[in-house]
N, C-alpha and C. Protein backbone atom coordinates (compact mmCIF):
# COMPACT_ATOMS: atom_id res chain seq x y z
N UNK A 1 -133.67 3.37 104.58
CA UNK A 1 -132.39 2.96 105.08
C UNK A 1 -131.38 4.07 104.79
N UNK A 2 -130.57 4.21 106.08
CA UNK A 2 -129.41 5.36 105.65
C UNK A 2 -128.13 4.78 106.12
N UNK A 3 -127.47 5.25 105.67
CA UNK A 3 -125.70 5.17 105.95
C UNK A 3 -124.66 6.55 105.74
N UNK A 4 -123.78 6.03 106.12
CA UNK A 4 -122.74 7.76 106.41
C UNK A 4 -121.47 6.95 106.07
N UNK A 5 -120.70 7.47 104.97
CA UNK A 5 -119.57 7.08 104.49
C UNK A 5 -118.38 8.62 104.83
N UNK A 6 -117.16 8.42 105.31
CA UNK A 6 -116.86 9.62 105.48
C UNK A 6 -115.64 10.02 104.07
N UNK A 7 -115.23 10.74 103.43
CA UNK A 7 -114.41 11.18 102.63
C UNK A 7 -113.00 12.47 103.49
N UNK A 8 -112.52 11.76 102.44
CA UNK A 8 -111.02 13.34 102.81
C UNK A 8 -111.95 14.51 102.09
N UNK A 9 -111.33 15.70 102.60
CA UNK A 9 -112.21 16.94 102.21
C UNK A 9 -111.81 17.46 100.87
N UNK A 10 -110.68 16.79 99.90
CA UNK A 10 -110.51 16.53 99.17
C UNK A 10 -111.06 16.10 97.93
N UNK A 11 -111.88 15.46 98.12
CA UNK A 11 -112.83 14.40 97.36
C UNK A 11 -113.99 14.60 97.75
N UNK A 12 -114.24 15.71 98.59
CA UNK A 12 -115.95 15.58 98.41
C UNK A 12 -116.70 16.68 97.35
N UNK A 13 -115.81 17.68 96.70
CA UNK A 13 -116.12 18.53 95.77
C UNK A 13 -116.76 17.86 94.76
N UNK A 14 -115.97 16.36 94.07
CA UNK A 14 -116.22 15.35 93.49
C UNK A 14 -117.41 14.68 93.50
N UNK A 15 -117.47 14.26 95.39
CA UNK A 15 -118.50 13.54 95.45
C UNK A 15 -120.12 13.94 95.42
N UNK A 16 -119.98 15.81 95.67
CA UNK A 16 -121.20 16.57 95.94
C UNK A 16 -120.95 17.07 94.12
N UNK A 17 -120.44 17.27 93.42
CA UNK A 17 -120.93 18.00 91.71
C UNK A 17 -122.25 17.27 91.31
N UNK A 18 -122.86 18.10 90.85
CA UNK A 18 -124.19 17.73 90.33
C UNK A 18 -124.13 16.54 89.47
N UNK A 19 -122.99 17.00 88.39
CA UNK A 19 -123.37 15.66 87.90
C UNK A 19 -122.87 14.05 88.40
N UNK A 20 -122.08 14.10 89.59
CA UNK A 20 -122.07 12.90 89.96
C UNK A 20 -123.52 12.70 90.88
N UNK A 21 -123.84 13.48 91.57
CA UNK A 21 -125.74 13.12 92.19
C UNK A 21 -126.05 12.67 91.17
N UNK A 22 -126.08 13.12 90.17
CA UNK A 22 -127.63 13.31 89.54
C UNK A 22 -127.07 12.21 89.00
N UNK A 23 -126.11 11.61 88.42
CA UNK A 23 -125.87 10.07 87.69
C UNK A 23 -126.40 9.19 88.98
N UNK A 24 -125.57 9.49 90.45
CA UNK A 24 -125.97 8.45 90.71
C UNK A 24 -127.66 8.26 91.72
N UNK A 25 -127.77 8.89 91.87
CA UNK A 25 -129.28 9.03 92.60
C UNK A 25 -130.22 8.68 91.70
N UNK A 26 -129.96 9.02 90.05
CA UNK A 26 -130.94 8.50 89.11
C UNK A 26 -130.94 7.07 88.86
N UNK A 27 -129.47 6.64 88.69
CA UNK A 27 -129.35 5.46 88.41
C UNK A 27 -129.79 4.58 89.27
N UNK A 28 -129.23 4.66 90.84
CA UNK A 28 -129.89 3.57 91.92
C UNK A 28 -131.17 4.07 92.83
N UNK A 29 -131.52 4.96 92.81
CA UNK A 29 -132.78 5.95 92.67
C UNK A 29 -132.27 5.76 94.47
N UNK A 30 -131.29 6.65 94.83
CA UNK A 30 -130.93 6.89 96.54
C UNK A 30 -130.92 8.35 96.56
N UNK A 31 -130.67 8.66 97.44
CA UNK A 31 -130.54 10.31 97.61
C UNK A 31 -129.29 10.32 98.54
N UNK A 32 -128.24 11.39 97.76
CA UNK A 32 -126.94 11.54 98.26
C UNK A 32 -126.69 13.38 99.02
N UNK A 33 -126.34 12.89 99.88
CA UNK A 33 -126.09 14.54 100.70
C UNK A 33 -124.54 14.42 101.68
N UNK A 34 -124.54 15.64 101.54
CA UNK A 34 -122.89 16.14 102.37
C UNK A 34 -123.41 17.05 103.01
N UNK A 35 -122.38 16.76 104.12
CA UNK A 35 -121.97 17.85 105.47
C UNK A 35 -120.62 17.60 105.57
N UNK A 36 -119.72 18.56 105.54
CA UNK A 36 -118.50 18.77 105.46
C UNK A 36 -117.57 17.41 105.05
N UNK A 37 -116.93 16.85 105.54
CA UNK A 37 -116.82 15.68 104.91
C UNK A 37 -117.24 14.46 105.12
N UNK A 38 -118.90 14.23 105.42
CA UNK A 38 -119.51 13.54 105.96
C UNK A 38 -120.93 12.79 104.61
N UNK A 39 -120.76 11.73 103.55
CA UNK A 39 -121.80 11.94 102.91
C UNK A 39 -122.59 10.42 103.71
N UNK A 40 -124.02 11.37 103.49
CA UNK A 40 -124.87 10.31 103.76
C UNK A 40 -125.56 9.73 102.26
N UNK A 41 -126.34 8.36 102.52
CA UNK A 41 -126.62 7.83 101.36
C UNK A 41 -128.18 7.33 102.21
N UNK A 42 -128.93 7.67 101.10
CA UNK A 42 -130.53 7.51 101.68
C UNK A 42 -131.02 6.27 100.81
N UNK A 43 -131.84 5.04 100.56
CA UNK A 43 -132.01 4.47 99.94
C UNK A 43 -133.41 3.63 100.45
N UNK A 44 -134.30 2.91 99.58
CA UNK A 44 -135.47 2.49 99.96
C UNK A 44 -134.98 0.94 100.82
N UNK A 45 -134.29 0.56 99.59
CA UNK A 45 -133.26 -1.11 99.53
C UNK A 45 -132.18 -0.73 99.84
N UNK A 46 -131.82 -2.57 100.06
CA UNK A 46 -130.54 -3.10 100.86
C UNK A 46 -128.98 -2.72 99.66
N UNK A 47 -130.04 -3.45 98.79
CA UNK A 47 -128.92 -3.24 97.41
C UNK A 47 -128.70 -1.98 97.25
N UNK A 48 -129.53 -1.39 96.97
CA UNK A 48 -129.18 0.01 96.47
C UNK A 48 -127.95 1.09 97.21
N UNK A 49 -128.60 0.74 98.15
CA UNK A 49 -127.75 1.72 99.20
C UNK A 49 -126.20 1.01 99.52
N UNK A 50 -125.98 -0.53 99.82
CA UNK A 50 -124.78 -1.39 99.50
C UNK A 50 -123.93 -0.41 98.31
N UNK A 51 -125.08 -0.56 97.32
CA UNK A 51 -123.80 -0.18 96.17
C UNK A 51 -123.57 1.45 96.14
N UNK A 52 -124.77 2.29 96.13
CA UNK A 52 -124.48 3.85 96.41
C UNK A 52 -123.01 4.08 97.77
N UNK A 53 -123.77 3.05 98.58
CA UNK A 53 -122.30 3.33 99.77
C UNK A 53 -120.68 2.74 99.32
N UNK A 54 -120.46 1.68 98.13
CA UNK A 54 -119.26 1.37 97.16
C UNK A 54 -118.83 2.56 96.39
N UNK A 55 -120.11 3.21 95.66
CA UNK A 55 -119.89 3.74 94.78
C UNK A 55 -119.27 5.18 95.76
N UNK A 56 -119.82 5.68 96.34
CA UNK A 56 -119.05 7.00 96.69
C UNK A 56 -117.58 7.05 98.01
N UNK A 57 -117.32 5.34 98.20
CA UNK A 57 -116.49 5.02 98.94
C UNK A 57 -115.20 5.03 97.99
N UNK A 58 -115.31 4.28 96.41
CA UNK A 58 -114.18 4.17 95.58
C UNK A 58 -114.07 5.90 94.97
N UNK A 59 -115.47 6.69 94.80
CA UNK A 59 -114.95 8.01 94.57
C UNK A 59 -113.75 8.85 95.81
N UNK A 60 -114.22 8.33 96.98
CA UNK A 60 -113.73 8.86 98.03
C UNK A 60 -112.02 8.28 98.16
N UNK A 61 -111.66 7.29 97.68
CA UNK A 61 -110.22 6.67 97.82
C UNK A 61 -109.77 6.85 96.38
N UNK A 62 -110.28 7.99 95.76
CA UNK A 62 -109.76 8.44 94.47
C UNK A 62 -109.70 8.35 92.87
N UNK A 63 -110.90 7.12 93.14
CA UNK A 63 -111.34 6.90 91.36
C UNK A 63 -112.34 8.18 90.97
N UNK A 64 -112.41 8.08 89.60
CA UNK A 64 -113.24 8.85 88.97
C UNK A 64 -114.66 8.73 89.00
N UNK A 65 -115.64 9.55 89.02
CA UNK A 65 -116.31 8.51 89.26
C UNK A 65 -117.22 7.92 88.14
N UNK A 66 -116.68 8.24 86.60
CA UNK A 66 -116.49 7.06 85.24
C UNK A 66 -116.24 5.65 86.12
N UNK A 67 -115.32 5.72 86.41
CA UNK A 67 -114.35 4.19 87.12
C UNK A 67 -115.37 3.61 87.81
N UNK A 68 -116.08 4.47 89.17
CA UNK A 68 -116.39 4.02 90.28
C UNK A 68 -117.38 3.42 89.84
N UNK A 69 -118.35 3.69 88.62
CA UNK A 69 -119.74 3.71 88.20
C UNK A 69 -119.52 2.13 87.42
N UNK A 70 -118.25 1.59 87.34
CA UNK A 70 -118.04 -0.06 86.90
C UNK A 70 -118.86 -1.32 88.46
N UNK A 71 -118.62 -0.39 89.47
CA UNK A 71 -119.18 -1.02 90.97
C UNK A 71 -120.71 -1.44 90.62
N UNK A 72 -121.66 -0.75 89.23
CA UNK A 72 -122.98 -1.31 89.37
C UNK A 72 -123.03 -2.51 88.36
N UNK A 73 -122.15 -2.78 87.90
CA UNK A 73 -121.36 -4.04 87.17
C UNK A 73 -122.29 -5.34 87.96
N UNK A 74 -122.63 -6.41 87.94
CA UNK A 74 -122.83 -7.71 88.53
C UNK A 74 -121.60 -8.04 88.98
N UNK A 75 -121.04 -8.67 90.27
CA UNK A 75 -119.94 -9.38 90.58
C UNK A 75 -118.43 -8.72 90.50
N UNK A 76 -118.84 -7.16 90.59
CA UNK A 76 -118.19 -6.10 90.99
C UNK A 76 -117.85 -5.70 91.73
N UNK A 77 -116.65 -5.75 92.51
CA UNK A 77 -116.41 -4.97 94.24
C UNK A 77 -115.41 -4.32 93.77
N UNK A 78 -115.52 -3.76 95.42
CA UNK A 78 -114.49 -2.87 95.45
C UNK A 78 -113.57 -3.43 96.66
N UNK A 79 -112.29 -2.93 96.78
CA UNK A 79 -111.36 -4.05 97.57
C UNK A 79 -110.45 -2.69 98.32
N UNK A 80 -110.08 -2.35 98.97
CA UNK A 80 -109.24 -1.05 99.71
C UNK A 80 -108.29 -1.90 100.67
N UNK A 81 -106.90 -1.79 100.46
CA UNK A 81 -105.91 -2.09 100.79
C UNK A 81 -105.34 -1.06 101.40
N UNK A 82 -105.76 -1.47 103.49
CA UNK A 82 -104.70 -0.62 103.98
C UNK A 82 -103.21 -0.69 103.89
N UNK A 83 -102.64 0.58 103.58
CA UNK A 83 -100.92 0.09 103.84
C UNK A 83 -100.16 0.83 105.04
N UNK A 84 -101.58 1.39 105.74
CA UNK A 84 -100.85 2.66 106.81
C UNK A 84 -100.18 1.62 107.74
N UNK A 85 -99.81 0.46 108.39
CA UNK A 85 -99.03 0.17 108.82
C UNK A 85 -97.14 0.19 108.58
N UNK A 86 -97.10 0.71 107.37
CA UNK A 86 -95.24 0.92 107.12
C UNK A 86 -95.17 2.58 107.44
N UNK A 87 -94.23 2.29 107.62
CA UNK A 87 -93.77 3.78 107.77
C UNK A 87 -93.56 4.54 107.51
N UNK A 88 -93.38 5.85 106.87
CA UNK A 88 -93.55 6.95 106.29
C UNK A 88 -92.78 6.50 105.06
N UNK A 89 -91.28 6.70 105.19
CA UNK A 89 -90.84 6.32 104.18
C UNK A 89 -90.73 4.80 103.72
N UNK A 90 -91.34 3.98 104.05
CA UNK A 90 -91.50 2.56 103.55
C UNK A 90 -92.96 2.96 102.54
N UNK A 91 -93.70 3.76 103.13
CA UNK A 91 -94.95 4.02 102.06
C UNK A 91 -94.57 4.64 101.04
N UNK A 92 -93.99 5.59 101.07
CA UNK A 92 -93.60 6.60 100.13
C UNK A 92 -92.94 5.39 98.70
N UNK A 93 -91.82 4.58 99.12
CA UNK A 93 -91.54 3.43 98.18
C UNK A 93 -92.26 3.02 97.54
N UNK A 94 -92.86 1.95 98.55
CA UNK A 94 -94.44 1.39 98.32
C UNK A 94 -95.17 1.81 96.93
N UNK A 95 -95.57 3.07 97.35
CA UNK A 95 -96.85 4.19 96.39
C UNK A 95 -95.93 4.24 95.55
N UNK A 96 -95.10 4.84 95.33
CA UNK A 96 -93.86 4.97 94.25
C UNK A 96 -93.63 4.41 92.73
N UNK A 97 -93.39 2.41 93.76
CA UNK A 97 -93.57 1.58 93.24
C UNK A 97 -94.45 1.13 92.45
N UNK A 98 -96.03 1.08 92.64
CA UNK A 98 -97.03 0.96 92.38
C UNK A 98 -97.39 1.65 91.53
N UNK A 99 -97.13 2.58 91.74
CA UNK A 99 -97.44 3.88 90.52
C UNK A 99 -96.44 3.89 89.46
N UNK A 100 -95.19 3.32 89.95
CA UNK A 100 -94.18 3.81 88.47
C UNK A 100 -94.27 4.78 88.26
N UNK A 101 -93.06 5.41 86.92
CA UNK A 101 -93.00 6.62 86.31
C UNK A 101 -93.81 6.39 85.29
N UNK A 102 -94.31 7.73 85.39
CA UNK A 102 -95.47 8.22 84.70
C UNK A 102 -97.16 7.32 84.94
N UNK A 103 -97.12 6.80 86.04
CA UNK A 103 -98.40 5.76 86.15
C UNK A 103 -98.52 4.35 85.32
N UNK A 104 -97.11 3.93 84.95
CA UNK A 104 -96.72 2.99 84.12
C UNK A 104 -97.01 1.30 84.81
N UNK A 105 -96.99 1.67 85.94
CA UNK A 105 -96.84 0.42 86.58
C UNK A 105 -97.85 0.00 87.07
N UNK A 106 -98.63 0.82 87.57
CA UNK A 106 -100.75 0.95 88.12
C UNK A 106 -101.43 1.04 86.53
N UNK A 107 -100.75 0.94 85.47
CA UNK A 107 -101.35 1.27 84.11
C UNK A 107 -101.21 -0.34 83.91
N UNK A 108 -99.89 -0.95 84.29
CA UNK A 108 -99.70 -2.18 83.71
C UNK A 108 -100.68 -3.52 84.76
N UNK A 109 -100.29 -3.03 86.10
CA UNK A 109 -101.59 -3.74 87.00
C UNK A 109 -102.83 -3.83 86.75
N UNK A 110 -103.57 -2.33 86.24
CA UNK A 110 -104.74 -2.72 85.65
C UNK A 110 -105.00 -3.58 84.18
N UNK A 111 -103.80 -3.57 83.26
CA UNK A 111 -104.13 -3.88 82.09
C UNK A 111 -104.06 -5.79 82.36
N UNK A 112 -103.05 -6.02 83.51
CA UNK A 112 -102.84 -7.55 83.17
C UNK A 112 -103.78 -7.86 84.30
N UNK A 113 -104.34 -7.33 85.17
CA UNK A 113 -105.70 -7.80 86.21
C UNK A 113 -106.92 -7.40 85.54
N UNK A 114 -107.29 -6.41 84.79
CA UNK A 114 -108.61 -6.21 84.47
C UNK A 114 -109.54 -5.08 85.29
N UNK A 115 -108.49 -5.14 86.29
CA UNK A 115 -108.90 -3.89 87.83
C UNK A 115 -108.39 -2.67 86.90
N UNK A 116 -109.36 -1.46 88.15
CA UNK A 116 -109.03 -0.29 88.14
C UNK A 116 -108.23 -0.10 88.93
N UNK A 117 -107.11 0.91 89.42
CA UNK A 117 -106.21 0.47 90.85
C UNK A 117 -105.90 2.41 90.97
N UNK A 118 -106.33 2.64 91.81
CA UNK A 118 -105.84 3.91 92.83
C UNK A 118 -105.22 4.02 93.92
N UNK A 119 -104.02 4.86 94.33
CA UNK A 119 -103.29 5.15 94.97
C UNK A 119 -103.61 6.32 95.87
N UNK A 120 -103.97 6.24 96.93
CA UNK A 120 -104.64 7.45 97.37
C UNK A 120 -104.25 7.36 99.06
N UNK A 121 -103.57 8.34 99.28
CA UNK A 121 -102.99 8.14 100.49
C UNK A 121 -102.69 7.30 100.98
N UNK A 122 -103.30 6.56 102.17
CA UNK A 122 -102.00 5.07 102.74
C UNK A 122 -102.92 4.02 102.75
N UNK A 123 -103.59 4.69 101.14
CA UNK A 123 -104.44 2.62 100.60
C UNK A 123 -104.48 2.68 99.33
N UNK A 124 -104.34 1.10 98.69
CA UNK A 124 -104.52 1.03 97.35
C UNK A 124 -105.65 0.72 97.37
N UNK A 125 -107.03 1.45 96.27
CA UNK A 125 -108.38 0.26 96.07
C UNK A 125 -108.06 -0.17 94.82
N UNK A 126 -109.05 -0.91 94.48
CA UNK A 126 -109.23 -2.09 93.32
C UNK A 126 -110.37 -1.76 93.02
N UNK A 127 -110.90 -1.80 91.75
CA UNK A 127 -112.18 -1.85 91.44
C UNK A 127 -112.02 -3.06 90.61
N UNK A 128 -112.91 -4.36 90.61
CA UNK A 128 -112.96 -5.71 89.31
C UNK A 128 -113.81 -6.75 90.22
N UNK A 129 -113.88 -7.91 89.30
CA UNK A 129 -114.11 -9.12 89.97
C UNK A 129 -113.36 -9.83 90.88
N UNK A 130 -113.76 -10.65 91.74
CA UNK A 130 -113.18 -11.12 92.75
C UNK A 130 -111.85 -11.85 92.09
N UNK A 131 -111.91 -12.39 91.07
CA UNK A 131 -110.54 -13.17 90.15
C UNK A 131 -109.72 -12.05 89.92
N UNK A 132 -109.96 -11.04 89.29
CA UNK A 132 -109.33 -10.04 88.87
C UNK A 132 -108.78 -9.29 90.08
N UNK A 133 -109.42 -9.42 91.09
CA UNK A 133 -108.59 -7.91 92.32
C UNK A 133 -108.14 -9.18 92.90
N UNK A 134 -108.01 -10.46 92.97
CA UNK A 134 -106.67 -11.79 93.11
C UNK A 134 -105.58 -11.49 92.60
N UNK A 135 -105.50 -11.50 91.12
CA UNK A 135 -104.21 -10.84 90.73
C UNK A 135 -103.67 -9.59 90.68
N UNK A 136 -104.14 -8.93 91.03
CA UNK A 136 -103.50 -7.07 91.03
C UNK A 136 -103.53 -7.41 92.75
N UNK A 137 -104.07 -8.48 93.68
CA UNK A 137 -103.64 -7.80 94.99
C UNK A 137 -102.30 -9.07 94.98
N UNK A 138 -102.24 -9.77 94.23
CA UNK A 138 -100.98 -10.36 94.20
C UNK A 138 -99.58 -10.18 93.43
N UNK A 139 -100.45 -9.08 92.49
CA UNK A 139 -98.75 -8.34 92.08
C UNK A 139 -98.70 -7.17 92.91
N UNK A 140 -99.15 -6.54 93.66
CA UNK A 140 -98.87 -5.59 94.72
C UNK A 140 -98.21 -5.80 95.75
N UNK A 141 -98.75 -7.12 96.21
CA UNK A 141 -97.73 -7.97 97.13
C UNK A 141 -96.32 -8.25 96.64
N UNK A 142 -96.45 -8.78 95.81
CA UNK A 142 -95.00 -9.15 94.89
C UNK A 142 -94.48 -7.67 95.12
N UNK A 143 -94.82 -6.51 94.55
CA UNK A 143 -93.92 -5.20 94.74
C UNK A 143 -94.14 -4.71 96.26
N UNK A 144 -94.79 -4.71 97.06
CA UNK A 144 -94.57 -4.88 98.30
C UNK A 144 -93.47 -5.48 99.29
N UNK A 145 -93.46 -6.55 98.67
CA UNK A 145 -92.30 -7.38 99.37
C UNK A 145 -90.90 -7.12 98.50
N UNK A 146 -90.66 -6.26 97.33
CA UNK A 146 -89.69 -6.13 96.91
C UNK A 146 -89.15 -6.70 95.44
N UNK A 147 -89.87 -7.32 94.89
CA UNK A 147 -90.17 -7.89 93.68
C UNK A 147 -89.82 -6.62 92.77
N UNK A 148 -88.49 -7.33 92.01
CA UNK A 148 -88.26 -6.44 90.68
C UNK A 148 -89.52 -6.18 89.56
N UNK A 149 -89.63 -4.71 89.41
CA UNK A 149 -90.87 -4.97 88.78
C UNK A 149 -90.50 -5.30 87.11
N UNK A 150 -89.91 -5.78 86.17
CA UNK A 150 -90.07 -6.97 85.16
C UNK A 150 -90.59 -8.15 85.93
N UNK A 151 -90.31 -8.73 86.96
CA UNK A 151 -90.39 -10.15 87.47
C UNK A 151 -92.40 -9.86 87.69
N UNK A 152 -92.87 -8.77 87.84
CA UNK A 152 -94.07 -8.34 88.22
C UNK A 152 -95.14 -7.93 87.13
N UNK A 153 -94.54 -7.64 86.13
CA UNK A 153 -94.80 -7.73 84.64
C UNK A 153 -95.06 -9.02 84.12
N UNK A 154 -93.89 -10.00 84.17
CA UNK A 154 -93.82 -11.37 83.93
C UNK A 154 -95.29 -12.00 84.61
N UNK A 155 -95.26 -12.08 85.94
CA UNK A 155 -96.39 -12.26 86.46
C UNK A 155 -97.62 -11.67 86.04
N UNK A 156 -98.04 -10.62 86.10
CA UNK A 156 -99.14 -10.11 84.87
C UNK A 156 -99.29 -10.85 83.88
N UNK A 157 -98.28 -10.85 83.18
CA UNK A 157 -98.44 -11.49 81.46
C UNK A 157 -99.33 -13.20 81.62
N UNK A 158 -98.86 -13.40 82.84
CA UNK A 158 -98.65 -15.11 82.76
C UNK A 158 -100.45 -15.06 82.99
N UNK A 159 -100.37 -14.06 84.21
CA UNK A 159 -101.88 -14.32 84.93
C UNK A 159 -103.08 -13.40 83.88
N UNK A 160 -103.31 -12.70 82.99
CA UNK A 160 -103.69 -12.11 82.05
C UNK A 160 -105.51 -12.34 82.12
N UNK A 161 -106.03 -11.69 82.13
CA UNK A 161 -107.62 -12.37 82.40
C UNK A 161 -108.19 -11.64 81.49
């Protein structure tokens, strides 16, 4: 079984370093290859290749791929939130927001959801359990729609997992 996940050309330096193959081709025993920013994922199984195609999809929207390697977790997804529908400068807010100064605010989303959360051009992903990327995609919303972020904090604290 094969599949073709595509990456920004950005992220495929990442996704082709030896030592991310060699972690993950050993671990789910698939075989990973690039053509420009094109990776394919080779696999015997359904599973395997499912999760090899997660795993180099959350490297590709900007986790590490320490982070991404939580996807072979049981009851682990990954969740990618388009936001390219606002507009240049409505995104720019948006991401802004989300991120806080100094990564304070994507630091505090992950700590009160349990998610990993990346900002990577015009999508947020999630890496957690389906409960957990519930509340980080519902305090995103909350700062989406304009929600002071204490009032978004508050919410964290309350929802805490």
């Amino acid at each position: 079984m094969k599949d073709v996940v595509m990456a920004p050309k950005d992220r495929i330096g990442v996704i082709k370093s030896k030592d991310t193959i060699n972690r993950f081709e050993k671990e789910l025993n698939i075989k990973i290859s690039t053509v420009e920013n094109m990776v394919e994922i080779e696999a015997e199984d359904g599973l395997s290749l499912y999760q090899g195609k997660n795993i180099i999809k959350a490297i590709a929207r900007g986790f590490a791929p320490v982070k991404a390697e939580r996807l072979l977790e049981e009851e682990t997804q990954l969740e990618i939130l388009d936001l390219g529908h606002f507009t240049e400068n409505k995104l720019k807010v948006i991401k802004s927001r989300i991120i806080g100064t100094e990564g304070s605010m994507r630091e505090e989303i992950e700590m009160g959801s349990g998610t990993y959360v990346s900002v990577y051009g015009k999508t947020v992903s999630l890496i957690g359990t389906y409960e957990q990327i519930k509340i980080a995609k519902d305090a995103i919303n909350l700062i989406i729609d304009g929600a002071m972020l204490p009032t978004v904090k508050r919410f964290l604290m309350k929802s805490k997992v």
